[in-house]
C-alpha atoms as a PDB file:
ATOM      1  CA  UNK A   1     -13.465  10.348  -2.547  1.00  0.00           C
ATOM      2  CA  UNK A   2     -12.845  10.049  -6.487  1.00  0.00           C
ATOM      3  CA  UNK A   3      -9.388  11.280  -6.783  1.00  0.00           C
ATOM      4  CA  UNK A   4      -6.069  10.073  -6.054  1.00  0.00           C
ATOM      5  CA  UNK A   5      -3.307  12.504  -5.527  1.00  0.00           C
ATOM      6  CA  UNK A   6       0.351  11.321  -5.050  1.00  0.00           C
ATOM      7  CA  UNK A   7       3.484  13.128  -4.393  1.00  0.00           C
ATOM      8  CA  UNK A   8       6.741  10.962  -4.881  1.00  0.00           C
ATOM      9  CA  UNK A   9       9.482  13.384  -3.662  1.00  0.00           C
ATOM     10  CA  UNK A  10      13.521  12.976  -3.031  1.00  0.00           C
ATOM     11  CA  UNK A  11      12.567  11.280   0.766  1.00  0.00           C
ATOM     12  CA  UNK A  12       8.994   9.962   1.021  1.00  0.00           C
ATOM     13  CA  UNK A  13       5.701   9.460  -0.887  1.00  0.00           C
ATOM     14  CA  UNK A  14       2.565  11.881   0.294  1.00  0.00           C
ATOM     15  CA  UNK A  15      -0.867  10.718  -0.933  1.00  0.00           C
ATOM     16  CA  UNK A  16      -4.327  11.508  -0.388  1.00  0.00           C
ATOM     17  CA  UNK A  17      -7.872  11.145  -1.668  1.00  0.00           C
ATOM     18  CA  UNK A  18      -9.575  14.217  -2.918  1.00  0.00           C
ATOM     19  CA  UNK A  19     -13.046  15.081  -4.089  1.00  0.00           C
ATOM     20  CA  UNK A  20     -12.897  18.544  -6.031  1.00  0.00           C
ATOM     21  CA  UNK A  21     -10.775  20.888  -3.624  1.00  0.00           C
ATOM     22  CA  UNK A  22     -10.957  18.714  -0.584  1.00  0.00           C
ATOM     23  CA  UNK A  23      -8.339  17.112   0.495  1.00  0.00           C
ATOM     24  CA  UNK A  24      -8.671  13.766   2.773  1.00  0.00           C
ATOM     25  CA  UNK A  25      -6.750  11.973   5.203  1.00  0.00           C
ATOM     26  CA  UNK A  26      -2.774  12.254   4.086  1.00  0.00           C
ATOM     27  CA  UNK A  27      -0.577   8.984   3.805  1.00  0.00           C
ATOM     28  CA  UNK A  28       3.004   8.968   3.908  1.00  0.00           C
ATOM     29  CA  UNK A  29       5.544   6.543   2.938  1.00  0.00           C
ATOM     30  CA  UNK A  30       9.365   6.414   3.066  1.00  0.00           C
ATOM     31  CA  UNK A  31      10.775   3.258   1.558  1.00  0.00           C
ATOM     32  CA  UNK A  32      12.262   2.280  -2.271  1.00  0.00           C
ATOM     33  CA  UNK A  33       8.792   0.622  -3.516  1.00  0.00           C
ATOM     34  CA  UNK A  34       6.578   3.617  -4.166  1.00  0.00           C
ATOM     35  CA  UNK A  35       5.091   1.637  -6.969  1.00  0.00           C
ATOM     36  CA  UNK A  36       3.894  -1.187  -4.892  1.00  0.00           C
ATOM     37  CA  UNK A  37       2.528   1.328  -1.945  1.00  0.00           C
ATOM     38  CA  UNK A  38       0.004   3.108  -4.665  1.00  0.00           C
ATOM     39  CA  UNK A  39      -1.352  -0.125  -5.693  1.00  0.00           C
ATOM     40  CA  UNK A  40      -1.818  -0.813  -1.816  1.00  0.00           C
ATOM     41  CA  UNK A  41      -3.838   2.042  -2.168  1.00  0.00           C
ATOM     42  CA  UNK A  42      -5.888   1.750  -5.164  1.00  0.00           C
ATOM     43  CA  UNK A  43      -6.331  -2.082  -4.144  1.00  0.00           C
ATOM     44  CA  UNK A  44      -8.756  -1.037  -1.567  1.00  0.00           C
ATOM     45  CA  UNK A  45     -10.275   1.656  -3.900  1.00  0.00           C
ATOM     46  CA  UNK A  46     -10.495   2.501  -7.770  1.00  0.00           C
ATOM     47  CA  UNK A  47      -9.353   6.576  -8.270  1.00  0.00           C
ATOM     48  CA  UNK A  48     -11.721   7.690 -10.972  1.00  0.00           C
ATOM     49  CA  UNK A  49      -8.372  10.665 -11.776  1.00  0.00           C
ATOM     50  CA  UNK A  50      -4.711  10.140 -10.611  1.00  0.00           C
ATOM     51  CA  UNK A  51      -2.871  12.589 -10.462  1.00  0.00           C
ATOM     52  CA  UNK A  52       1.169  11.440  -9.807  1.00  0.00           C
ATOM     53  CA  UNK A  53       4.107  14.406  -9.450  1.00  0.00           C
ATOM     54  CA  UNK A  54       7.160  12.606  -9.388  1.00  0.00           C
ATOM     55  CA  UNK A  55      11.066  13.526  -8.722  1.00  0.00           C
ATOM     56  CA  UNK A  56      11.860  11.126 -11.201  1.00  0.00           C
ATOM     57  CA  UNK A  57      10.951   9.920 -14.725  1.00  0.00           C
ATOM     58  CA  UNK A  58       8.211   7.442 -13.788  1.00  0.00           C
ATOM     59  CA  UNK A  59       9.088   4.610 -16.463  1.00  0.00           C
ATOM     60  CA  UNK A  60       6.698   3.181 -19.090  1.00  0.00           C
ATOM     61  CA  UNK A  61       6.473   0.402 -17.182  1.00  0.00           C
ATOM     62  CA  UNK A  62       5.404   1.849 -14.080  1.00  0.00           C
ATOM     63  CA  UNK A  63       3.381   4.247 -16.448  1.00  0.00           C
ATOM     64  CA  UNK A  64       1.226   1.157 -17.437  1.00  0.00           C
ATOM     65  CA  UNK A  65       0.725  -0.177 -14.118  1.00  0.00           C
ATOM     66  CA  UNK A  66      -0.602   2.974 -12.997  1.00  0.00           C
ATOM     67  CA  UNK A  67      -3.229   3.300 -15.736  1.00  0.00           C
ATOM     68  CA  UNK A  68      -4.501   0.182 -14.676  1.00  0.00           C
ATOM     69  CA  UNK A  69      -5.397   0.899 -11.083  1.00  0.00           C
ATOM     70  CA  UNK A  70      -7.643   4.233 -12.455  1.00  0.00           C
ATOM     71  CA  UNK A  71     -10.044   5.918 -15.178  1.00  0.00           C
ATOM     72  CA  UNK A  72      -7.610   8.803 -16.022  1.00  0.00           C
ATOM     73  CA  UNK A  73      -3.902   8.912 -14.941  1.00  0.00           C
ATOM     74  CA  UNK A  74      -1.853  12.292 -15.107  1.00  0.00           C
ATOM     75  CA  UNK A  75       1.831  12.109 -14.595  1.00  0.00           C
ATOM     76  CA  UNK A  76       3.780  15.160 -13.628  1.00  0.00           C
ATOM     77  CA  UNK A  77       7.326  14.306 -14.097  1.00  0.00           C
ATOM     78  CA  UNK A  78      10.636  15.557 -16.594  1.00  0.00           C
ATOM     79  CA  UNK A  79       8.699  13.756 -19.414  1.00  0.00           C
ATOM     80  CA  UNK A  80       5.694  14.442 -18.821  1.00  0.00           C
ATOM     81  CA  UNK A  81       4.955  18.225 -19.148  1.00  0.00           C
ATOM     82  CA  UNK A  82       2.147  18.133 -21.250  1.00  0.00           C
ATOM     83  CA  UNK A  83      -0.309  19.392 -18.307  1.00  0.00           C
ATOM     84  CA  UNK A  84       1.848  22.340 -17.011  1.00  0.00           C
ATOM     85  CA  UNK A  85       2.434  23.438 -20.489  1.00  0.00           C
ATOM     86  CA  UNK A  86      -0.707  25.741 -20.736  1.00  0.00           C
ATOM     87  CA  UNK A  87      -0.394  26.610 -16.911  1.00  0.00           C
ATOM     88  CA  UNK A  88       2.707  29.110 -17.667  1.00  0.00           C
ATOM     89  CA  UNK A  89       5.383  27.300 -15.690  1.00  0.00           C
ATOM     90  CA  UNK A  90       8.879  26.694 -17.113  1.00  0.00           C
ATOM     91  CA  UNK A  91      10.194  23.292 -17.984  1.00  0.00           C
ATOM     92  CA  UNK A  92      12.889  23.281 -15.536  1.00  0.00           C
ATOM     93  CA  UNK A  93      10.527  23.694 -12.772  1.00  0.00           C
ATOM     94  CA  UNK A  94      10.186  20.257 -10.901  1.00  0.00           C
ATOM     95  CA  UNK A  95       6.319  19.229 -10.721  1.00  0.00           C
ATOM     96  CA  UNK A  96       5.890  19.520  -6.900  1.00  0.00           C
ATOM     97  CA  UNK A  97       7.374  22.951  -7.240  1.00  0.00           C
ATOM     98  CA  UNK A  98       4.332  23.889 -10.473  1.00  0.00           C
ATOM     99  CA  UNK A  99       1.590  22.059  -8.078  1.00  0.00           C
ATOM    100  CA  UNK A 100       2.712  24.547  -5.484  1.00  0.00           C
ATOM    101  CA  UNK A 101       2.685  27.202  -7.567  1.00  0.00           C
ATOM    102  CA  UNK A 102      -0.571  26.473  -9.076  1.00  0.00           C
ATOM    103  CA  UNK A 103      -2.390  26.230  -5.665  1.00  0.00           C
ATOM    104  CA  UNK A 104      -0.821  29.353  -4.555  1.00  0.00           C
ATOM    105  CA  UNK A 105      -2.073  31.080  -7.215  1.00  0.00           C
ATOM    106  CA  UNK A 106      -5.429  30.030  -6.470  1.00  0.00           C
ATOM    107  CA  UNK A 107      -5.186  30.105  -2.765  1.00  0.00           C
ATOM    108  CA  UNK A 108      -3.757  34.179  -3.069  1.00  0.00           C
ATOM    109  CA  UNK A 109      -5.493  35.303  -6.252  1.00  0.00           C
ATOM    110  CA  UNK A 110      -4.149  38.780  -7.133  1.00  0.00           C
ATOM    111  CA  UNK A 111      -1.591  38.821  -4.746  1.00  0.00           C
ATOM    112  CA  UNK A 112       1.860  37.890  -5.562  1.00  0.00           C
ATOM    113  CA  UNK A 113       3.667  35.593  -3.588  1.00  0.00           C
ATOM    114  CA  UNK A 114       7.041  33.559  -1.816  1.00  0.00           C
ATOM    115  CA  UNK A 115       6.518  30.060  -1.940  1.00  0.00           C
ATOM    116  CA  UNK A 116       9.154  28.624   0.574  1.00  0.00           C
ATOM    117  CA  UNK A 117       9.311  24.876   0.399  1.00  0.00           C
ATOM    118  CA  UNK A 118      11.442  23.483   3.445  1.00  0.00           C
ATOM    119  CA  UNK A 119      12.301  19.316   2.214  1.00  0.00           C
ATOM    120  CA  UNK A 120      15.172  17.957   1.243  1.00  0.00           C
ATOM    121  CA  UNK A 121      16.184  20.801  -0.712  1.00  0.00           C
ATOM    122  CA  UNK A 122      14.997  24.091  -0.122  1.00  0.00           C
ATOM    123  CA  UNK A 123      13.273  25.907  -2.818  1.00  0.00           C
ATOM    124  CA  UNK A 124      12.330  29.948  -3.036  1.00  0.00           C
ATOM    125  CA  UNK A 125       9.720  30.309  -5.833  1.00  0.00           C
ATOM    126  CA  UNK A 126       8.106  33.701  -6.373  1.00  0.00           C
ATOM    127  CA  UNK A 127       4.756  34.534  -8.320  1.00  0.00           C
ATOM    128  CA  UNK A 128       3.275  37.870  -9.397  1.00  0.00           C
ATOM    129  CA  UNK A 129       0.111  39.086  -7.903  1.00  0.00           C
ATOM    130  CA  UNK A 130      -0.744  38.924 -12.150  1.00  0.00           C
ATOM    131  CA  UNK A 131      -0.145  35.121 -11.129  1.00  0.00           C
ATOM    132  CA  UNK A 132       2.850  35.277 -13.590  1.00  0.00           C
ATOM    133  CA  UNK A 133       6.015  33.319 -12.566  1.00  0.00           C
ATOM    134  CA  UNK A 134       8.436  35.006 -11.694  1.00  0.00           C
ATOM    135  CA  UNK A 135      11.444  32.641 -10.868  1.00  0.00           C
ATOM    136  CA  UNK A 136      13.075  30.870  -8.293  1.00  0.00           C
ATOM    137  CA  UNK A 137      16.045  29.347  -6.329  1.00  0.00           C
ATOM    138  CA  UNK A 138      17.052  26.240  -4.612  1.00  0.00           C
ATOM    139  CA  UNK A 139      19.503  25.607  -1.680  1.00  0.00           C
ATOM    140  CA  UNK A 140      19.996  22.775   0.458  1.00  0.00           C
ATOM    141  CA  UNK A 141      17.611  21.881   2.558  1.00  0.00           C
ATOM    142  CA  UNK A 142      18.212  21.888   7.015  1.00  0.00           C
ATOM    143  CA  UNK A 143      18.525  18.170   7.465  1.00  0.00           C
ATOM    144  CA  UNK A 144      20.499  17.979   4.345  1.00  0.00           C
ATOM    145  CA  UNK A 145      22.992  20.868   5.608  1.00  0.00           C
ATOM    146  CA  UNK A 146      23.220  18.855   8.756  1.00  0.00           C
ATOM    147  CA  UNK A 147      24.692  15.938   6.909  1.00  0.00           C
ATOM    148  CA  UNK A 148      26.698  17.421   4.444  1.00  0.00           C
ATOM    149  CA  UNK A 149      28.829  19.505   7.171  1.00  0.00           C
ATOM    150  CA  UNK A 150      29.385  15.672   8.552  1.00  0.00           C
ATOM    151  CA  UNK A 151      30.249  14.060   5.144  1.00  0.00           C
ATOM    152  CA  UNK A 152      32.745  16.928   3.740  1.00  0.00           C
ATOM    153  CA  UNK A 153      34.446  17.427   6.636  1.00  0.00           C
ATOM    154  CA  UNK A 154      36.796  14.789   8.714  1.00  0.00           C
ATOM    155  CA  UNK A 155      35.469  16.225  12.363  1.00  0.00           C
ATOM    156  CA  UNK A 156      32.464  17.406  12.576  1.00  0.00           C
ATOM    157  CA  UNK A 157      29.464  15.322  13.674  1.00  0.00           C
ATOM    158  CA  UNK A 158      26.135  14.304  12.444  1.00  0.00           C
ATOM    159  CA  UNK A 159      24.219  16.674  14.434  1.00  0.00           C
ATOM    160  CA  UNK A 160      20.052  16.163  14.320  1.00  0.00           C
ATOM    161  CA  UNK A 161      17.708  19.229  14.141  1.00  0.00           C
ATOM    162  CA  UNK A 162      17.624  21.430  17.047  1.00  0.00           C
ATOM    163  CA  UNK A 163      14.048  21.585  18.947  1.00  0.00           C
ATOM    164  CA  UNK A 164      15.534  25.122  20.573  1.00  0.00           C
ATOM    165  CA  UNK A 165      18.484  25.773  18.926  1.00  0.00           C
ATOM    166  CA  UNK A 166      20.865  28.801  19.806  1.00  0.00           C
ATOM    167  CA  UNK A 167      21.789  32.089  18.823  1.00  0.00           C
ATOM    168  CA  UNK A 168      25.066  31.363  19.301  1.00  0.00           C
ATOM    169  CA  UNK A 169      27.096  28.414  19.511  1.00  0.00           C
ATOM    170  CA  UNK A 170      29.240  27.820  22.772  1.00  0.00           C
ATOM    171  CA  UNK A 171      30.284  24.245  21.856  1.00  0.00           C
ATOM    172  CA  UNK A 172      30.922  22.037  18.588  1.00  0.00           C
ATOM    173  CA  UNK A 173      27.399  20.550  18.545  1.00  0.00           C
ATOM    174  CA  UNK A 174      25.781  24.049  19.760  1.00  0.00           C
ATOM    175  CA  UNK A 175      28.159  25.920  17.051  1.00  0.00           C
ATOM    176  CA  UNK A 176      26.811  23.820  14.258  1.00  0.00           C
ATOM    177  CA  UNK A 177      23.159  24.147  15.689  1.00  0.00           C
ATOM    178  CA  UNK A 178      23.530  27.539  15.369  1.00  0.00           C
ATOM    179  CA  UNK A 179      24.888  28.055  12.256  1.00  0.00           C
ATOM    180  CA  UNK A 180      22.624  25.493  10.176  1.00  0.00           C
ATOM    181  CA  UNK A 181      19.161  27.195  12.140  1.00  0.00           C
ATOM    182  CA  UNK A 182      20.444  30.632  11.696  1.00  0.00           C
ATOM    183  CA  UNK A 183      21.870  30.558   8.119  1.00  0.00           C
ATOM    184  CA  UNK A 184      18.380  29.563   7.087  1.00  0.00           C
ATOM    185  CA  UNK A 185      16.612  32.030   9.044  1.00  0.00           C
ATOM    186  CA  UNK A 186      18.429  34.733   7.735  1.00  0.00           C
ATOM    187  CA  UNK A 187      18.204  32.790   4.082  1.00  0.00           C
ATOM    188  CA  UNK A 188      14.802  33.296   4.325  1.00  0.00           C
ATOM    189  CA  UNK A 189      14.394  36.627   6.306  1.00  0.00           C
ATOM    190  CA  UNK A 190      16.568  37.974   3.674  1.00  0.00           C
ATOM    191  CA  UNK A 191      13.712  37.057   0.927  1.00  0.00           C
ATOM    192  CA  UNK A 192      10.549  37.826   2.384  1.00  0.00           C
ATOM    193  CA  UNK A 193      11.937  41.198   3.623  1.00  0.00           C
ATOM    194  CA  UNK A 194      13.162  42.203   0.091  1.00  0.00           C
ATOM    195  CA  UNK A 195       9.975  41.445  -1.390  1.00  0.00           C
ATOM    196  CA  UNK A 196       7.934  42.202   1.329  1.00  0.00           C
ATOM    197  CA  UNK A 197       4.884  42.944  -0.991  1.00  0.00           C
ATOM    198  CA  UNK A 198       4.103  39.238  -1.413  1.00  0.00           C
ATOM    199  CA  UNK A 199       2.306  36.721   0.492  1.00  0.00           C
ATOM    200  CA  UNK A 200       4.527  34.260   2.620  1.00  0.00           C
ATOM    201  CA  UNK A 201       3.911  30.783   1.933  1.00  0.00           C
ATOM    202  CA  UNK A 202       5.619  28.042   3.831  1.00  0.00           C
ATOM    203  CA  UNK A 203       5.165  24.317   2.838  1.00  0.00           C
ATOM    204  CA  UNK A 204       7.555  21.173   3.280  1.00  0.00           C
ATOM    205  CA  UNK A 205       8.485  19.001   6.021  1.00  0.00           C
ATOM    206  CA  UNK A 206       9.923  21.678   8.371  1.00  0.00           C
ATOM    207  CA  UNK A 207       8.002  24.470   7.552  1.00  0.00           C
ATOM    208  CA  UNK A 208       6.194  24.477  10.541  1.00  0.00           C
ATOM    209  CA  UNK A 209       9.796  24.326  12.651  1.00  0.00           C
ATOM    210  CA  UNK A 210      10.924  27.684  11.183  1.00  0.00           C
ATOM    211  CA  UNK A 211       7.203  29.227  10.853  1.00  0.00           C
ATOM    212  CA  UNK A 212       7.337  29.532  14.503  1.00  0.00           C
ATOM    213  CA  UNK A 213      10.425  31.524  14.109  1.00  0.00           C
ATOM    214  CA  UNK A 214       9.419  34.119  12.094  1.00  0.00           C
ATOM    215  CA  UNK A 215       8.555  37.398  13.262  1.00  0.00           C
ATOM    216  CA  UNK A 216       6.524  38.433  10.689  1.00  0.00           C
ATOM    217  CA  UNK A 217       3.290  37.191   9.580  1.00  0.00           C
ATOM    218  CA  UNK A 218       3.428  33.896   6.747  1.00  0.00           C
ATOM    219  CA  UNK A 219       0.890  31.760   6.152  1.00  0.00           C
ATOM    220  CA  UNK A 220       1.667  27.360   6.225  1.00  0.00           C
ATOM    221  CA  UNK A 221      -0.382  25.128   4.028  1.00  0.00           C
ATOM    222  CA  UNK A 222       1.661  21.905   4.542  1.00  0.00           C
ATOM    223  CA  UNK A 223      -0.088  19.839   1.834  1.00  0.00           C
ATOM    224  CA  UNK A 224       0.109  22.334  -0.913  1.00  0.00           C
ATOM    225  CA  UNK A 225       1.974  20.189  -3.161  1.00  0.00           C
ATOM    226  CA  UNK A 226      -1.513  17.541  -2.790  1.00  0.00           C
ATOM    227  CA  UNK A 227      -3.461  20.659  -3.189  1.00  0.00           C
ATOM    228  CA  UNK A 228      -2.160  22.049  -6.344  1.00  0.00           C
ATOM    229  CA  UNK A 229      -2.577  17.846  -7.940  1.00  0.00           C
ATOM    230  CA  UNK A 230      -6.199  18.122  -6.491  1.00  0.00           C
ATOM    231  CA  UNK A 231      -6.894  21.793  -8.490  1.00  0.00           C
ATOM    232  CA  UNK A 232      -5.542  19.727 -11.775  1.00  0.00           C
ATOM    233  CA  UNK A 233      -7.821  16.380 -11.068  1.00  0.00           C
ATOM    234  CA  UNK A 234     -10.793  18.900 -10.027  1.00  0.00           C
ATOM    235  CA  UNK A 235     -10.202  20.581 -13.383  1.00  0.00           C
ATOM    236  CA  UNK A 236      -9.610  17.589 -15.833  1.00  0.00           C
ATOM    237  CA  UNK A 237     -12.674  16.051 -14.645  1.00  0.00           C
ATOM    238  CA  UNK A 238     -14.596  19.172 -14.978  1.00  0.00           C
ATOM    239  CA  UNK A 239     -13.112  19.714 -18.667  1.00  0.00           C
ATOM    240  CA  UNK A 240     -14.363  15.834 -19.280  1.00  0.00           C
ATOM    241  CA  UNK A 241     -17.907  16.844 -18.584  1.00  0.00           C
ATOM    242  CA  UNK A 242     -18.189  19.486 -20.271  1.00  0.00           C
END
């Protein structure tokens, strides 16, 4: 496959090859030398596009690096806004959120929709069924609720996520269980039944934990971050050949 696409996010790095809209195997790492993992990558194999969102200002440095290991680089980051500029996305929308938005709005065409990315943070982003963009909110995300009840408060405990948490809590650990689940459920209950028009769209790490919670009907595409950087490496290298 001819295309790199990498993710660099708050947690963990998500890569995978792509050749035009199809995505290949994903790779995931969670450590502090990103840099050195892509050229693990591209050591084995030569992207002909890269295509790099990043949480982060990827420095010049790192910048130079990276057009070493490919034919084309693209870098999505705070200083590097060049390619959403034309694509109708604000500025202060982080690049995985515009990738998501961008394959949404191919993936739905003419159907507006919620765009609910569960990660470290979690992120509401709504799009007209004109494909316009309509705006968007962040919150914190359900592991990162877990931990900051533990570090702002002097007794409560680091609780991990819940496989069946429940309604209500009869117990300290069950209590905040409860409350972290359920305060997201109805978060996010709360926007898809006030615009109920729109297409659901869940994404992130736990999307697939609170998917199975929902009573109505939302769609997952886990990798739609990689999927919206393989629409922008499909097009780039169909703009070059033209």
């Amino acid at each position: 496959m001819a295309n790199l696409l990498v993710e660099i996010g708050n947690t963990a790095l998500k890569a995978a090859w792509s050749d035009e809209m199809t995505l290949g195997k994903t790779f995931r790492y969670q450590g502090e030398k990103c840099m050195d993992y892509i050229l693990s990558v591209t050591q084995k194999e030569k992207p002909d596009v890269m295509v790099v969102s990043a949480a982060y200002p990827i420095s010049p440095s790192d910048e130079a690096l990276l057009r070493a290991e490919c034919a084309s680089l693209i870098i999505l980051d705070s200083d590097h806004r060049e390619t959403l500029e034309p694509r109708r996305i604000p500025q202060y929308v982080s690049s995985d959120r515009a990738a998501s938005i961008i394959a949404a709005r191919y993936l739905f065409k003419n159907h507006g929709c919620t765009i609910i990315d569960f990660g470290t943070t979690l992120t509401i982003d709504f799009i007209g069924a004109d494909g316009v963009y309509e705006g968007g909110n962040i919150s914190l995300g359900c592991r990162t609720r877990f931990k900051a009840l533990n570090r702002y408060s002097r007794s409560l405990p680091l609780i991990n996520t819940p496989d069946d948490p429940p309604v209500k809590g009869n117990s300290l650990d069950a209590s905040i269980k409860a409350g972290v689940v359920s305060g997201i459920m109805f978060e996010i209950e709360g926007y898809t039944s006030r615009y109920s028009e729109n297409m659901v769209v869940f994404t992130g790490g736990d999307a697939n934990y609170f998917a199975k919670r929902m009573k109505s009907p939302i769609f997952v595409v886990s990798n739609l971050v990689l999927m919206g950087l393989a629409i922008i490496a499909d097009e780039y290298v169909k703009n070059m050949e033209k």
